[in-house]
N, C-alpha and C. Protein backbone atom coordinates (compact mmCIF):
# COMPACT_ATOMS: atom_id res chain seq x y z
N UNK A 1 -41.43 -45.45 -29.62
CA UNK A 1 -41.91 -45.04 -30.92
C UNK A 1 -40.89 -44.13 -31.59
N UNK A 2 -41.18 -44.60 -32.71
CA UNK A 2 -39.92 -43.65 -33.72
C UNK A 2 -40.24 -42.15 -33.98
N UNK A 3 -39.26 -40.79 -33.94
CA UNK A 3 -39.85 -39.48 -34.04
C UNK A 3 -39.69 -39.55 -35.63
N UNK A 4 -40.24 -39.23 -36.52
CA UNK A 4 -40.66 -39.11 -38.04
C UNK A 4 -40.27 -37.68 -38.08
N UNK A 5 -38.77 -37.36 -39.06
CA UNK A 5 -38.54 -35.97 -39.58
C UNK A 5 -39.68 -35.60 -40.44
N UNK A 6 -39.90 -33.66 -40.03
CA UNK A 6 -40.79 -33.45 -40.85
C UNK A 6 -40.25 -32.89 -42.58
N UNK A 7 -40.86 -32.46 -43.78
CA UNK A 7 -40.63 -31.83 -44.54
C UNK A 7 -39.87 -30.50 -44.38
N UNK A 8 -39.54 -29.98 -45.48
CA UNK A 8 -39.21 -28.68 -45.69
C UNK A 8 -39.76 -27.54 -45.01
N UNK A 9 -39.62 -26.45 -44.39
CA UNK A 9 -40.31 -25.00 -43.89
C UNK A 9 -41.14 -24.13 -44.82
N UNK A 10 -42.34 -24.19 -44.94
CA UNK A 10 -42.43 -22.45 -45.95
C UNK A 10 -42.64 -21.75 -45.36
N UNK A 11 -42.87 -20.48 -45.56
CA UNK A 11 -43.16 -19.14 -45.45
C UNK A 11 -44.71 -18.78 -45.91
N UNK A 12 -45.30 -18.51 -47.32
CA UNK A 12 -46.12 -18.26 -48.13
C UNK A 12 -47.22 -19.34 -48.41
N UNK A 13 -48.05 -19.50 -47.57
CA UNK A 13 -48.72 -20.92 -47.90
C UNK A 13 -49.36 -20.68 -49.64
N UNK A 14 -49.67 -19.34 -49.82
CA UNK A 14 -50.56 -18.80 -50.92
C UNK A 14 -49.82 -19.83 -52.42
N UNK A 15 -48.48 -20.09 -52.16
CA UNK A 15 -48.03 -20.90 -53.10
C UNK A 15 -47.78 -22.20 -53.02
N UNK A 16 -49.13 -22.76 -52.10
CA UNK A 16 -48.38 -23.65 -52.04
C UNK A 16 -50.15 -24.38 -52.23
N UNK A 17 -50.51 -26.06 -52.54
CA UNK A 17 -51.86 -25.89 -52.59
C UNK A 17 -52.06 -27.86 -52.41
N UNK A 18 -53.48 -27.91 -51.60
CA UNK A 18 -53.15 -29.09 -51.67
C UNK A 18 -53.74 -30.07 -52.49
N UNK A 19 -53.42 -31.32 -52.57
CA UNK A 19 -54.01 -32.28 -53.46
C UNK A 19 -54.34 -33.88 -52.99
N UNK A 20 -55.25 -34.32 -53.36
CA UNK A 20 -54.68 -35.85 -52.77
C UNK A 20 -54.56 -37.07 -54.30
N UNK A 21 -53.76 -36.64 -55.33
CA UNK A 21 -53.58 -37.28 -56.00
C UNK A 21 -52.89 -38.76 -55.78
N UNK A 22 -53.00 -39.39 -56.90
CA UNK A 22 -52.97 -40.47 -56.28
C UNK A 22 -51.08 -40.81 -56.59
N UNK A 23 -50.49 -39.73 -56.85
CA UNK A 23 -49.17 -39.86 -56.95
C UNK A 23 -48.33 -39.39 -55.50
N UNK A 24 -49.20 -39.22 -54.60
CA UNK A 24 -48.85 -39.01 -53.81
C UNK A 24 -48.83 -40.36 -52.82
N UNK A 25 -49.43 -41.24 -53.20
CA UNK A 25 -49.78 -42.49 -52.63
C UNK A 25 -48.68 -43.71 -53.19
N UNK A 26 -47.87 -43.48 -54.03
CA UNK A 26 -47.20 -44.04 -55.07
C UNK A 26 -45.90 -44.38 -53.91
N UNK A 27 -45.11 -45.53 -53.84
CA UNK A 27 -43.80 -46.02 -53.28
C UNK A 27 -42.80 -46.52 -54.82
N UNK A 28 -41.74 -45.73 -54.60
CA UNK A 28 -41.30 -45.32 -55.98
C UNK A 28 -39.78 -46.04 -55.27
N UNK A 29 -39.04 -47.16 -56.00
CA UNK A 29 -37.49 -47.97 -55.61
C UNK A 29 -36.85 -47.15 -55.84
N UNK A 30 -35.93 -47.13 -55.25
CA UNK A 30 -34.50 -46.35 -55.53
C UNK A 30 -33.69 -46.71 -56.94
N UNK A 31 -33.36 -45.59 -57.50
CA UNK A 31 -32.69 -45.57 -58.90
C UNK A 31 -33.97 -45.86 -60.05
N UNK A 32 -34.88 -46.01 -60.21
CA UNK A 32 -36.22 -45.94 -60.49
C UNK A 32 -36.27 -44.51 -61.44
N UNK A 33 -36.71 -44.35 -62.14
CA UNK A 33 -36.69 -43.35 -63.15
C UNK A 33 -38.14 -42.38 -62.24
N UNK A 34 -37.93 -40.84 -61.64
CA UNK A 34 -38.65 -39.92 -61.00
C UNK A 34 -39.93 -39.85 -62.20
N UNK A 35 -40.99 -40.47 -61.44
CA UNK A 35 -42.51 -40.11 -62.25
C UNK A 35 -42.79 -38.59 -62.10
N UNK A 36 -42.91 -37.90 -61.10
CA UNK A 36 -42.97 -36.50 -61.03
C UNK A 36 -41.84 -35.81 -60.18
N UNK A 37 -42.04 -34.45 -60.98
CA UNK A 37 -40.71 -33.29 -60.24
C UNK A 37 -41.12 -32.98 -59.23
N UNK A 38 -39.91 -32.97 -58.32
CA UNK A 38 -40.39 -32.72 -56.28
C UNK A 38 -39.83 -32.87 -55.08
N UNK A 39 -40.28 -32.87 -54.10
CA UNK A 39 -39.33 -33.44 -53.12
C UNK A 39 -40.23 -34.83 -52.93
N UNK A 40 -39.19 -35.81 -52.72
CA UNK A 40 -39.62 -37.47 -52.42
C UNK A 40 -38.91 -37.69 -50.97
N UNK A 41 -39.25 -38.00 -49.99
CA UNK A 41 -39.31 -38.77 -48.75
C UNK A 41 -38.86 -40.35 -48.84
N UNK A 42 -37.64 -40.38 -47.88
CA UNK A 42 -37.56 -41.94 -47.66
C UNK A 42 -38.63 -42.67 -46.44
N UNK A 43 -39.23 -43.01 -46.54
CA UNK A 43 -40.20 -43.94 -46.30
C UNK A 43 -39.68 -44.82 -44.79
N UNK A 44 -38.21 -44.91 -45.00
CA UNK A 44 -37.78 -45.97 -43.83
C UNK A 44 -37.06 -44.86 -42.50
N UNK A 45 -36.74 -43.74 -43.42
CA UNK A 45 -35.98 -42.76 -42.26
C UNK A 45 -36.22 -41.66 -42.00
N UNK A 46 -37.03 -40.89 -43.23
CA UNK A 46 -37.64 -39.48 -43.21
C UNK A 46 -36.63 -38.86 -44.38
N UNK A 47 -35.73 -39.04 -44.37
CA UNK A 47 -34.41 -38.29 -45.47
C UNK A 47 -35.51 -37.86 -46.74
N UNK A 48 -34.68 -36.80 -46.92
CA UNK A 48 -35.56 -35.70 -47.92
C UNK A 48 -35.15 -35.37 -48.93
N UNK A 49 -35.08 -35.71 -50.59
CA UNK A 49 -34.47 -35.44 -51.51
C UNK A 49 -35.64 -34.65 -52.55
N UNK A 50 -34.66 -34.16 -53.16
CA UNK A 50 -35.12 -33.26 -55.06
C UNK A 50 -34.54 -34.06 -56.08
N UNK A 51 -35.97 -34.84 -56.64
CA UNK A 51 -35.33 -35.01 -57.52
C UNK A 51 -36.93 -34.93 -58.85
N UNK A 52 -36.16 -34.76 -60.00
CA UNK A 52 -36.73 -34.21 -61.48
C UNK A 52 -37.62 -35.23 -62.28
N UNK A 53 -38.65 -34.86 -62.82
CA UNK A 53 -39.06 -36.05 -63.70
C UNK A 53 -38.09 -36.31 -64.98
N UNK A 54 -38.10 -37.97 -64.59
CA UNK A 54 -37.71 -38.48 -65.98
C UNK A 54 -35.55 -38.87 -65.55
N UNK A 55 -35.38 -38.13 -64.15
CA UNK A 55 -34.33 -38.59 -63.93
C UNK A 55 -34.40 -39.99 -63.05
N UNK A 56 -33.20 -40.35 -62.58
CA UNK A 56 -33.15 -41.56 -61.71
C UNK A 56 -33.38 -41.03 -60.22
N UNK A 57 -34.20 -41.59 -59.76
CA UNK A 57 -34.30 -41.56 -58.19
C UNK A 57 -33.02 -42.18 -57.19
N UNK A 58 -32.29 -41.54 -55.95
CA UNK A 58 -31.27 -41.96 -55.56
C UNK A 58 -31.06 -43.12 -55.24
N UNK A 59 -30.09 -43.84 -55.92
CA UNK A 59 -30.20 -45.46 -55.77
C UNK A 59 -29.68 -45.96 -53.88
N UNK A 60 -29.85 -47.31 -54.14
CA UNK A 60 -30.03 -47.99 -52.47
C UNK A 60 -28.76 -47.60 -51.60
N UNK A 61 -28.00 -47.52 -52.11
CA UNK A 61 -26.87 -46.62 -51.48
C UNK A 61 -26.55 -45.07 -51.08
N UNK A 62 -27.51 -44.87 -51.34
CA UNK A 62 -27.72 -42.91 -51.00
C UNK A 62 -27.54 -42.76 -49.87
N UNK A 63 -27.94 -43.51 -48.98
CA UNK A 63 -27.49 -43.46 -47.36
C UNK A 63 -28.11 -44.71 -46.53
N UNK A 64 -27.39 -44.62 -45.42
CA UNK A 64 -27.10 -45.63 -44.73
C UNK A 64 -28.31 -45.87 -43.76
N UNK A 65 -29.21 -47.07 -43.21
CA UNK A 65 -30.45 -47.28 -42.85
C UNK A 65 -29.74 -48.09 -41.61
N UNK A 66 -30.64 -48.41 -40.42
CA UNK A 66 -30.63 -49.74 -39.43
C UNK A 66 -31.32 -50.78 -40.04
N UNK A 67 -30.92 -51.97 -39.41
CA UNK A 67 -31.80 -52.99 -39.72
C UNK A 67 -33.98 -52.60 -39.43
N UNK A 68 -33.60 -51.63 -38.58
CA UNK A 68 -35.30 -51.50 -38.05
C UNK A 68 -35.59 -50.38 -39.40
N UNK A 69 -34.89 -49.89 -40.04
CA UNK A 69 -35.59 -48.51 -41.13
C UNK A 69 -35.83 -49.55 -42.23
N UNK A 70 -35.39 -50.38 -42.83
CA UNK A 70 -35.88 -51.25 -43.59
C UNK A 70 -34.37 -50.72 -44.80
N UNK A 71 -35.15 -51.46 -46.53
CA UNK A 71 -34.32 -50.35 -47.39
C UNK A 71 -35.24 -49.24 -47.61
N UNK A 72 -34.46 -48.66 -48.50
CA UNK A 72 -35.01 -47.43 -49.31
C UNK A 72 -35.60 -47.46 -50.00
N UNK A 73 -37.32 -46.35 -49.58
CA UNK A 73 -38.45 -46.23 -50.39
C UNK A 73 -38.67 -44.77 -50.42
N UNK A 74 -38.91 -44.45 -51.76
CA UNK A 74 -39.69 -43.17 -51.86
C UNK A 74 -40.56 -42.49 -51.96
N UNK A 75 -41.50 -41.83 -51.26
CA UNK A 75 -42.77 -41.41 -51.84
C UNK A 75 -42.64 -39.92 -51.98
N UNK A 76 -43.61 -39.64 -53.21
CA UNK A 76 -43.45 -38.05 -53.36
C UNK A 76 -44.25 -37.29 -52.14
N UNK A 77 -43.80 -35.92 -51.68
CA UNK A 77 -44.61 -35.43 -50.70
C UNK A 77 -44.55 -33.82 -50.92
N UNK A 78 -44.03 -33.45 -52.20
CA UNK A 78 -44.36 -32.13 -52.83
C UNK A 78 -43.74 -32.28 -53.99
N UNK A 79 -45.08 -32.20 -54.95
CA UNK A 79 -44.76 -31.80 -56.38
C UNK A 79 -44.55 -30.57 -56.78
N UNK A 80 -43.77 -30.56 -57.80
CA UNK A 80 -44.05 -29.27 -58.94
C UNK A 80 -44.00 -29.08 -60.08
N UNK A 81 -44.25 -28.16 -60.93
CA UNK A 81 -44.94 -28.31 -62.20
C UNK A 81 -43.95 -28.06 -63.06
């Protein structure tokens, strides 16, 4: 079985809050214009990016996968406002 990197570390949970919107459920293509500001998760490897609403999400070449990670998918896994 594959070990799955986790997210980012906090400190302060008090800022931090949870949700189960449904943008969190969302698989967003690479180079894809960012629906919300945040950190987005690759889906096939764990890799962890920031990226902004309204910019491009990192296209299929951002980094390098095995045949078993698939391509590159993003889902958001912390928004912000």
């Amino acid at each position: 079985m594959r070990r799955r990197k986790k997210i980012a570390n906090y400190k302060y949970q008090q800022f931090l809050s949870h949700s189960n919107h449904q943008a969190f459920d969302t698989i967003t293509e690479p180079g894809q214009v960012t629906p919300h500001s945040g950190i987005y998760r690759c889906e096939g490897c764990g890799e962890n990016v920031v990226s902004t609403h309204s910019h491009p999400l990192p296209p299929q070449n951002h980094h390098q996968h095995t045949p078993a990670q698939g391509r590159i998918r993003w889902r958001l896994i912390a928004a912000t406002h």
